[in-house]
N, C-alpha and C. Protein backbone atom coordinates (compact mmCIF):
# COMPACT_ATOMS: atom_id res chain seq x y z
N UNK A 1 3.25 -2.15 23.43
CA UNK A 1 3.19 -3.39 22.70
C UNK A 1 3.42 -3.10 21.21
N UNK A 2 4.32 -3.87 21.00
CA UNK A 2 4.60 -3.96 19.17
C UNK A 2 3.66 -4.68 18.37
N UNK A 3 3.03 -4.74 17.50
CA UNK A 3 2.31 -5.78 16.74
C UNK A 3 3.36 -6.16 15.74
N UNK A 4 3.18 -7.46 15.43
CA UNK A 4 3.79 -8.29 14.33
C UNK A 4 3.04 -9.12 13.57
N UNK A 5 3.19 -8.90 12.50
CA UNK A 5 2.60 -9.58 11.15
C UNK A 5 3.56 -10.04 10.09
N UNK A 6 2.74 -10.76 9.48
CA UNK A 6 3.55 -11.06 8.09
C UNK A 6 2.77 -10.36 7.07
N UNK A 7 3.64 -9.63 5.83
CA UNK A 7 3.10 -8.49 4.82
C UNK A 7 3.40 -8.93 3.82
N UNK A 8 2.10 -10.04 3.81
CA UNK A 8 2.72 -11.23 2.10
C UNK A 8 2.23 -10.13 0.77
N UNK A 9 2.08 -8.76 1.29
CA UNK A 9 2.07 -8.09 -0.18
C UNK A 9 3.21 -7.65 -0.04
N UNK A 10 4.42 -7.38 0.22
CA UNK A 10 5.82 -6.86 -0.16
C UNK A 10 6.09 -7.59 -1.39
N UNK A 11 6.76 -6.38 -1.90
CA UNK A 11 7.55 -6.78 -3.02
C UNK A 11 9.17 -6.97 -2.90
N UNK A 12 9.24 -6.38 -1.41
CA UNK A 12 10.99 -6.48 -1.54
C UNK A 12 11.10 -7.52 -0.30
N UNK A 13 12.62 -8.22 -0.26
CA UNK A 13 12.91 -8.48 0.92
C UNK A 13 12.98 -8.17 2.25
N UNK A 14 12.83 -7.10 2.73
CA UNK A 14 12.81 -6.54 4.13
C UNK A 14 11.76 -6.66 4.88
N UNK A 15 12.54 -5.61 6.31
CA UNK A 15 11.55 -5.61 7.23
C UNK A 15 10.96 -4.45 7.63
N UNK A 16 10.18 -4.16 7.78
CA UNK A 16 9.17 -2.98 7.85
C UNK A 16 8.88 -1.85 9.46
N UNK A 17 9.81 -1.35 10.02
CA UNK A 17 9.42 -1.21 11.95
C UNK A 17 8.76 0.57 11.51
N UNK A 18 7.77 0.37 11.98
CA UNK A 18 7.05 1.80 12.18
C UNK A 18 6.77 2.36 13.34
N UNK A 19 7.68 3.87 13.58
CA UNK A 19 8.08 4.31 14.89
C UNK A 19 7.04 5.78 14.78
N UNK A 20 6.47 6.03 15.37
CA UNK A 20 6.09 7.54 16.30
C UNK A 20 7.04 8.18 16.59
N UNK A 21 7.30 9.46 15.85
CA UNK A 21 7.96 10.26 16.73
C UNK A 21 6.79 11.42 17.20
N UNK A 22 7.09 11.89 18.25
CA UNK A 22 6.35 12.94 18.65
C UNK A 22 6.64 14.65 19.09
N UNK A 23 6.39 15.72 18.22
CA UNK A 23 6.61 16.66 18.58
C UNK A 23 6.18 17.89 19.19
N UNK A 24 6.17 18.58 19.40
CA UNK A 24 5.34 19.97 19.67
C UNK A 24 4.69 20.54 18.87
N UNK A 25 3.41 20.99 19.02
CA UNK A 25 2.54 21.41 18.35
C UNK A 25 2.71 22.22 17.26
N UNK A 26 3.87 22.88 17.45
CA UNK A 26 4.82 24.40 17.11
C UNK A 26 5.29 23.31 15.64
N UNK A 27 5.76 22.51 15.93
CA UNK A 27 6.71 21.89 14.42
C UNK A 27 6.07 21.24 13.49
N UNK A 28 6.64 22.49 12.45
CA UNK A 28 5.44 21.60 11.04
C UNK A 28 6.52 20.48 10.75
N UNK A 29 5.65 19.64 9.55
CA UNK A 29 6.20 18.85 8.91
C UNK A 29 7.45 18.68 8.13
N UNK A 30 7.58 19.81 7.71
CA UNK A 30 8.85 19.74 7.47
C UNK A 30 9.72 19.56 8.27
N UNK A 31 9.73 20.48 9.41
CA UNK A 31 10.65 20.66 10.50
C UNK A 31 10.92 18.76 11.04
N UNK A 32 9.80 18.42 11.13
CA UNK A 32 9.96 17.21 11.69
C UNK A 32 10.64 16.07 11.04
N UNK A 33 10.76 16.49 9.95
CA UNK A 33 11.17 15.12 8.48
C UNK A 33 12.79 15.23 8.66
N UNK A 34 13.27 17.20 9.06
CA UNK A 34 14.25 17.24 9.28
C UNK A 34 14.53 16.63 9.80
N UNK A 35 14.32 16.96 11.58
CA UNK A 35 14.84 16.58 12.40
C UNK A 35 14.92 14.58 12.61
N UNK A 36 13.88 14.18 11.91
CA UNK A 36 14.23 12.43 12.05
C UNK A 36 15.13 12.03 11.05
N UNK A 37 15.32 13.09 9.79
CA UNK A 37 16.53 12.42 8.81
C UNK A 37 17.59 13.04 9.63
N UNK A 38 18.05 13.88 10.11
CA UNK A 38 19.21 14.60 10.85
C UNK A 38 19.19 13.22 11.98
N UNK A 39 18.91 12.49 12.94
CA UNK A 39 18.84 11.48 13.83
C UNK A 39 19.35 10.31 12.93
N UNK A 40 18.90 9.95 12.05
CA UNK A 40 19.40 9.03 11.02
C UNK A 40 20.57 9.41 10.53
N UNK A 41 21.06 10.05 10.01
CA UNK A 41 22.07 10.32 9.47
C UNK A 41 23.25 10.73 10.58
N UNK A 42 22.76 10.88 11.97
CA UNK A 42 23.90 10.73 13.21
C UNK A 42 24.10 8.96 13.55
N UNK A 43 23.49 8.33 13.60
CA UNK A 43 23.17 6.56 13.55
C UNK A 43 23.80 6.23 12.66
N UNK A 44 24.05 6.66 11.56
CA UNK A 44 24.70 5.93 10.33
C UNK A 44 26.23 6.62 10.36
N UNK A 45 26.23 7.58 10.85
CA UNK A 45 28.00 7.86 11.14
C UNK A 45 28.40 7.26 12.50
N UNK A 46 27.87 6.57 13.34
CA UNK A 46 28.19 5.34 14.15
C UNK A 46 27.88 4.08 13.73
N UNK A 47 27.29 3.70 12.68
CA UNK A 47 27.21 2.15 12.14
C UNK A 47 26.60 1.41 12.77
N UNK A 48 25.03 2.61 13.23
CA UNK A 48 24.73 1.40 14.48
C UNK A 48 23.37 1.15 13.64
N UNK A 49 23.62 2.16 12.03
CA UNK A 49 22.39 1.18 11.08
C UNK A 49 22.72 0.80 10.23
N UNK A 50 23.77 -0.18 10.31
CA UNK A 50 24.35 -0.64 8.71
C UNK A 50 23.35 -1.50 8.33
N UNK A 51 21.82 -1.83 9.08
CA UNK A 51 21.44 -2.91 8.91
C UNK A 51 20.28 -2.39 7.81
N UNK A 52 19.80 -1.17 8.11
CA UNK A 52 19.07 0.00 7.65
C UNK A 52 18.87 0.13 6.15
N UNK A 53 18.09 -0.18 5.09
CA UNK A 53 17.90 0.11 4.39
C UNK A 53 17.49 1.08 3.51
N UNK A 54 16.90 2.36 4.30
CA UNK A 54 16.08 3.33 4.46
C UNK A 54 15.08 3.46 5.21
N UNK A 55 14.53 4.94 5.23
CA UNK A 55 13.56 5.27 5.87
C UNK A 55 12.42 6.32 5.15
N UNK A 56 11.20 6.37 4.99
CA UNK A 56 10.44 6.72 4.57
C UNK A 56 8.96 7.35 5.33
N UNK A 57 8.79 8.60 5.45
CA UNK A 57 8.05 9.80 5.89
C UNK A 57 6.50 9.34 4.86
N UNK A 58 5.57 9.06 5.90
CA UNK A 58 4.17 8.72 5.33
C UNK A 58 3.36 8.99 6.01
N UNK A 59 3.07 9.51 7.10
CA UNK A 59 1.95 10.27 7.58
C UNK A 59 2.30 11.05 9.00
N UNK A 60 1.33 12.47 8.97
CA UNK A 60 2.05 12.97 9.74
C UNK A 60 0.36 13.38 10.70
N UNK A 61 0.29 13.56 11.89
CA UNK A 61 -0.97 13.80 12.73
C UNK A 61 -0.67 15.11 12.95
N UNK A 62 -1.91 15.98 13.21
CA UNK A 62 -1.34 17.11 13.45
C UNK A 62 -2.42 17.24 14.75
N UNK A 63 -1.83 18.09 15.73
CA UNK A 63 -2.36 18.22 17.32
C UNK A 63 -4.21 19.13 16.73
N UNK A 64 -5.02 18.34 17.58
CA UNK A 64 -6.20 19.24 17.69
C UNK A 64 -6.15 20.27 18.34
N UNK A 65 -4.80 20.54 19.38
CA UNK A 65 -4.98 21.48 20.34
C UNK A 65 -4.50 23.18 19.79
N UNK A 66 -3.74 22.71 18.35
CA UNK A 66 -3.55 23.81 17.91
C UNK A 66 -4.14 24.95 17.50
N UNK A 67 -4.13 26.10 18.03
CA UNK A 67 -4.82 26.65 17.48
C UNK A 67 -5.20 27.39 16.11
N UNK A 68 -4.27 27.41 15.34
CA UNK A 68 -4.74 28.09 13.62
C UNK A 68 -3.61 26.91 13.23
N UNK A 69 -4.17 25.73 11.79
CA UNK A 69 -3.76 24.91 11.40
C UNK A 69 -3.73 25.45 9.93
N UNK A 70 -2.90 25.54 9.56
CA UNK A 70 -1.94 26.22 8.48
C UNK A 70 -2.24 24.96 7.05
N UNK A 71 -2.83 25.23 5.92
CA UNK A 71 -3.11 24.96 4.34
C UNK A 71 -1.55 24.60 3.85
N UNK A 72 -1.48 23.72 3.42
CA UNK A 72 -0.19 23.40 2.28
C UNK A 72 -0.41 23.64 1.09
């Protein structure tokens, strides 16, 4: 299920869709920012996001199951 709201604090015109991606325990954050701008940037050399305004990286979960969780 999607939730939908209205976000009468925007300041810009758009629309807002916030997706999960999910990876393996193994891939830090970086790795992951890659790999969803690399997915984006294959979508936009098919034009199937001309609608797309950008995309923006804001929180990332990291697995409890890992075992040694690595300091930035």
């Amino acid at each position: 299920m999607v939730y939908e709201f209205i976000d009468h604090s925007h300041t810009r015109d758009e629309n807002v869709l916030v997706v999960d991606f999910r990876f393996d325990s193994d891939v830090t954050k970086e790795q992951a920012i890659k790999i969803v701008d690399k997915i984006i940037s294959l979508a936009d050399n098919d034009n199937s996001t001309a609608q797309m305004t950008g995309h923006t990286p804001t929180l990332y979960c990291l697995s409890p199951f890992k075992e040694e969780i690595e300091e930035e």
